[in-house]
N, C-alpha and C. Protein backbone atom coordinates (compact mmCIF):
# COMPACT_ATOMS: atom_id res chain seq x y z
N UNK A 1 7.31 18.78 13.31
CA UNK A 1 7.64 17.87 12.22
C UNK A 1 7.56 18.62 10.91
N UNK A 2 8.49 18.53 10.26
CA UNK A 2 8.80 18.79 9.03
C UNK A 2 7.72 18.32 7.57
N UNK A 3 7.21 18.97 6.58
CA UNK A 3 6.95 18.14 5.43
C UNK A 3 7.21 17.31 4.88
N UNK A 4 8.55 17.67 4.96
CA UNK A 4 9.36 16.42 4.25
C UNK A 4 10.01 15.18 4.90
N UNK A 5 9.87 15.25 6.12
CA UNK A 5 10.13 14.23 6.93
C UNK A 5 9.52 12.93 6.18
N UNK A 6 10.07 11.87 6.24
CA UNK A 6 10.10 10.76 5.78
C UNK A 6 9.02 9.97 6.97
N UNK A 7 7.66 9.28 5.69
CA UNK A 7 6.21 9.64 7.09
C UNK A 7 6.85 8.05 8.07
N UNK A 8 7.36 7.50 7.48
CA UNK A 8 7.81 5.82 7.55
C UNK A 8 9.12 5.86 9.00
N UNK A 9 9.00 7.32 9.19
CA UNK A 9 9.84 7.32 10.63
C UNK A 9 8.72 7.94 11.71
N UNK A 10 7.66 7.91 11.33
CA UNK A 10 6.75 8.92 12.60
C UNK A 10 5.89 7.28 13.05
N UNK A 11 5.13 7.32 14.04
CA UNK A 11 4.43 6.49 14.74
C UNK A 11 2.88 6.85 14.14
N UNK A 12 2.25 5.93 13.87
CA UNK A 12 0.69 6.14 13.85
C UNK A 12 0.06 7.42 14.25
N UNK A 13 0.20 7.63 15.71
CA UNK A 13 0.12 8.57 16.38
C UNK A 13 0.44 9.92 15.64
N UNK A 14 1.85 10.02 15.48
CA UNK A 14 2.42 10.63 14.91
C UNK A 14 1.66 11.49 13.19
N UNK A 15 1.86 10.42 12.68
CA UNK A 15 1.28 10.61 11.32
C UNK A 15 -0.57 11.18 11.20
N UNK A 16 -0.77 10.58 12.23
CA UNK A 16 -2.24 10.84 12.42
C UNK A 16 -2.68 12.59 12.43
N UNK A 17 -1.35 13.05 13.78
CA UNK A 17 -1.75 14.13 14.20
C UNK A 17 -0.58 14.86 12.72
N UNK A 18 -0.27 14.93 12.21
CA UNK A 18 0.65 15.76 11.13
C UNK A 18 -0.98 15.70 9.78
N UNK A 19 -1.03 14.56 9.74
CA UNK A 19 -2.38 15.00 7.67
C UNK A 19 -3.20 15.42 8.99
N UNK A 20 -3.73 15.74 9.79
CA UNK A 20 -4.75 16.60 10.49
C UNK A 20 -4.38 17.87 10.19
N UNK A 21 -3.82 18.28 10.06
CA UNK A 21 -3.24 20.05 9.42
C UNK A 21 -3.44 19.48 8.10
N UNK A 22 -4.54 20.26 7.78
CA UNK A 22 -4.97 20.64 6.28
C UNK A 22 -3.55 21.02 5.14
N UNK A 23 -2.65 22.24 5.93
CA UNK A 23 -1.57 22.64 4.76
C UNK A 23 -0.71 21.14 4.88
N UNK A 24 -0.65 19.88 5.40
CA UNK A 24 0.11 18.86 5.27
C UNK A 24 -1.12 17.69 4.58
N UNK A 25 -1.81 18.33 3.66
CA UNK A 25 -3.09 17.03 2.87
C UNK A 25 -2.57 17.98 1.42
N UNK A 26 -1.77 18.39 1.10
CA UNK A 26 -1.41 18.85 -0.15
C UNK A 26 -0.38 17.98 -1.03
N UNK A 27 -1.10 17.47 -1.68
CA UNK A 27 -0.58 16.34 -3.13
C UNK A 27 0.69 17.15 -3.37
N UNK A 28 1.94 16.05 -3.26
CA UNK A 28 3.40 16.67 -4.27
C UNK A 28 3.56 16.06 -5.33
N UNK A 29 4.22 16.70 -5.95
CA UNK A 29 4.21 16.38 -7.21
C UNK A 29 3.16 15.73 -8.13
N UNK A 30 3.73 15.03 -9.37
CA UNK A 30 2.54 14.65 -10.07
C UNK A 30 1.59 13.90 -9.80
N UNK A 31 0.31 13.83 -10.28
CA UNK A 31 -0.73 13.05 -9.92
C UNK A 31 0.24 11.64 -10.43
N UNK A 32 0.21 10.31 -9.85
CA UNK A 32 0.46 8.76 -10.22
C UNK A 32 -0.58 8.08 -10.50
N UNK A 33 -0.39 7.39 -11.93
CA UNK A 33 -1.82 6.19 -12.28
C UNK A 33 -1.46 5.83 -12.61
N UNK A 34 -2.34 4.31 -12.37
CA UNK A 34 -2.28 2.89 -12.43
C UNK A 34 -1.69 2.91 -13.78
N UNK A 35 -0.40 1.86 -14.70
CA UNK A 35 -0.31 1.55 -15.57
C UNK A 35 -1.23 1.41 -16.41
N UNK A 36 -2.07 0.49 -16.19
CA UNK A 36 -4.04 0.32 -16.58
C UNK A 36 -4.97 0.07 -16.03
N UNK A 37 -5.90 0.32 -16.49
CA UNK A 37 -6.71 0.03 -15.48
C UNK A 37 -6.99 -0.77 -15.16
N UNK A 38 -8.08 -1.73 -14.16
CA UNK A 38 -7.72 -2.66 -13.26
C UNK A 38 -9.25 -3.56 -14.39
N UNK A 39 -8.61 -5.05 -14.07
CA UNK A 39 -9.67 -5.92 -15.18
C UNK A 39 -11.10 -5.93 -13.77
N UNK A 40 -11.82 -7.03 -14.05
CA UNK A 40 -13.02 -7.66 -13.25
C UNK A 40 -12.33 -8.03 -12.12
N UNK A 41 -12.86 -8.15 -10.81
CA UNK A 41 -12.08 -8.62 -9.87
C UNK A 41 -12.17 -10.47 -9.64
N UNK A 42 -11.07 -10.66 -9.53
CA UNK A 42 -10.83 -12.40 -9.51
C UNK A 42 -11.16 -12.87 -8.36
N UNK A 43 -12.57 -13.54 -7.81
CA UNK A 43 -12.53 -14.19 -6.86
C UNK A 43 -11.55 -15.17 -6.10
N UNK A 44 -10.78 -14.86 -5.29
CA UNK A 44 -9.58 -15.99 -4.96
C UNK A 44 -9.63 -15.84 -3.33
N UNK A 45 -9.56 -17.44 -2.49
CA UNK A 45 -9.92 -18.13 -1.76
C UNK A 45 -8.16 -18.63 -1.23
N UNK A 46 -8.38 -18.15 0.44
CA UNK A 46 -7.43 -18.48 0.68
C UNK A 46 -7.82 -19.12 2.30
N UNK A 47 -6.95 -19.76 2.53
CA UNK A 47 -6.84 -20.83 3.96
C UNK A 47 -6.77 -19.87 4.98
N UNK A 48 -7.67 -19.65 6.18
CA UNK A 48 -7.85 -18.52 7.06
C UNK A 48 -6.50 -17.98 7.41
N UNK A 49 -5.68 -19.28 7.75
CA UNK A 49 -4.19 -18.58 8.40
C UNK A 49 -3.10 -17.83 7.19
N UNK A 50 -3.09 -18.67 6.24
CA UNK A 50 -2.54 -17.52 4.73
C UNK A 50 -2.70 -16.48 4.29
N UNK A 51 -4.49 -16.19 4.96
CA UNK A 51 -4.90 -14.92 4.69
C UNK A 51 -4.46 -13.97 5.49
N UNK A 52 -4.32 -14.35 6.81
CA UNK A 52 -4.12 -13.12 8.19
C UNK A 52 -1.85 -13.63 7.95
N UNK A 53 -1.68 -14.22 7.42
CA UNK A 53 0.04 -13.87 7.26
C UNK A 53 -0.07 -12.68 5.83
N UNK A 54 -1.03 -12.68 5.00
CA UNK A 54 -1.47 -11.74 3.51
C UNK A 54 -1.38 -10.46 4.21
N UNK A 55 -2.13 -10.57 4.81
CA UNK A 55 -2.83 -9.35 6.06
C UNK A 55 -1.56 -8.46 6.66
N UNK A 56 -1.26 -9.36 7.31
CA UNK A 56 0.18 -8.82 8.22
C UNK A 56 1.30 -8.10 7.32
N UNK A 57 1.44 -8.68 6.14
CA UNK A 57 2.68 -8.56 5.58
C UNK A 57 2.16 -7.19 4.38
N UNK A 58 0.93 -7.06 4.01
CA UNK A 58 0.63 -6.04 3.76
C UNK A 58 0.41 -4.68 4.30
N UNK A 59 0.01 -4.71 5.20
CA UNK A 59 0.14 -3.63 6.52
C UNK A 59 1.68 -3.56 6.68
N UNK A 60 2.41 -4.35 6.96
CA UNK A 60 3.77 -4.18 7.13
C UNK A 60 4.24 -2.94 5.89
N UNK A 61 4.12 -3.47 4.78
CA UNK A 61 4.22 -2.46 3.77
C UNK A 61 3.59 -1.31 3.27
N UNK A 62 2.21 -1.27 3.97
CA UNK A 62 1.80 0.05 4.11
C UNK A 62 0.76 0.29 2.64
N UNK A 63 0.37 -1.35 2.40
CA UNK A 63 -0.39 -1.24 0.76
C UNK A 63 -1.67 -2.27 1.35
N UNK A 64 -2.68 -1.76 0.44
CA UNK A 64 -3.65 -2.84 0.53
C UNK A 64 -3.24 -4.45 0.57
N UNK A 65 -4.26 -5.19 0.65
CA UNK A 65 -3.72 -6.92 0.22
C UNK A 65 -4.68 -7.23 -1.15
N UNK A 66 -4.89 -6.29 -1.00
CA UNK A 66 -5.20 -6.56 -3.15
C UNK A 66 -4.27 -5.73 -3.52
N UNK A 67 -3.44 -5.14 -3.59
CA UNK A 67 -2.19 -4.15 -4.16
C UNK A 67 -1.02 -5.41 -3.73
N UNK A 68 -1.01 -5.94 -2.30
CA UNK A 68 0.49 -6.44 -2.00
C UNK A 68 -0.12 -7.55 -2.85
N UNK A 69 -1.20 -8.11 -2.72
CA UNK A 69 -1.11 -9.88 -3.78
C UNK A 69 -0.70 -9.34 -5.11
N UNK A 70 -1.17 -8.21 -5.50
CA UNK A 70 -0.54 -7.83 -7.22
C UNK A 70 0.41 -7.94 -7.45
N UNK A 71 1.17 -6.99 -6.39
CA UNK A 71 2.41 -7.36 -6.38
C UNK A 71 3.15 -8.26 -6.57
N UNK A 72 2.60 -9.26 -5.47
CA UNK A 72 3.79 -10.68 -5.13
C UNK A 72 3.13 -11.35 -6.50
N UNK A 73 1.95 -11.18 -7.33
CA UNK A 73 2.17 -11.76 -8.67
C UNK A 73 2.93 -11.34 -9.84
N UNK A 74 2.62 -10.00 -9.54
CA UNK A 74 3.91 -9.21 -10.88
C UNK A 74 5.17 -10.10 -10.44
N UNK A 75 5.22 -10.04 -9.82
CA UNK A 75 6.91 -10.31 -9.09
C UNK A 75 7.23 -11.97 -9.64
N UNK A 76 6.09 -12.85 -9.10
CA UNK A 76 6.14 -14.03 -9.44
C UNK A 76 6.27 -14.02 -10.83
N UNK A 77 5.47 -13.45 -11.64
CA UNK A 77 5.18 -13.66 -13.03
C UNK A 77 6.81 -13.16 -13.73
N UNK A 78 7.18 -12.21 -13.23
CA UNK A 78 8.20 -11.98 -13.62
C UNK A 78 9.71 -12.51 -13.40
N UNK A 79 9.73 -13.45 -12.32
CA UNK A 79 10.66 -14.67 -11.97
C UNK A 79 10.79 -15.95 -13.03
N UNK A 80 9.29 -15.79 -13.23
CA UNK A 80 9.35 -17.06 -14.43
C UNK A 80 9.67 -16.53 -15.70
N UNK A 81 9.26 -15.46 -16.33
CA UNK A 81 9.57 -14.85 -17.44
C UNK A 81 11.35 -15.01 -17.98
């Protein structure tokens, strides 16, 4: 497998055994940061089954579910705007 292979085509498996080689744990390009930094964290309460569809659909995308809820609020916030 290639470096540059695109990681979103390899299997778990896959990806697992490739960042195990040290010369493939090397940062490209520029360091990325947060727009700002992040406020107090907002306690928010969700219905067991809303949470594990939160769950799913974040893993699907490959981001936390405090990163994908940011998201789907930027997104919201910005629908209404």
């Amino acid at each position: 497998m290639s470096a540059d292979q695109n990681h979103r085509e390899m299997t778990p498996e896959q990806e697992h055994e490739f960042y195990a080689d040290p010369a493939n744990q090397e940062p490209q390009g520029p360091a990325r940061r947060r727009k700002s930094p992040l406020s107090t964290p907002v306690p928010v309460r969700f219905p067991a089954d809303l949470l594990e569809d939160v769950k799913r659909a974040a893993e699907a995308d490959d981001r936390s579910v405090s990163a994908w809820i940011r998201r789907a609020v930027e997104h919201e916030l910005s629908r209404s705007a």
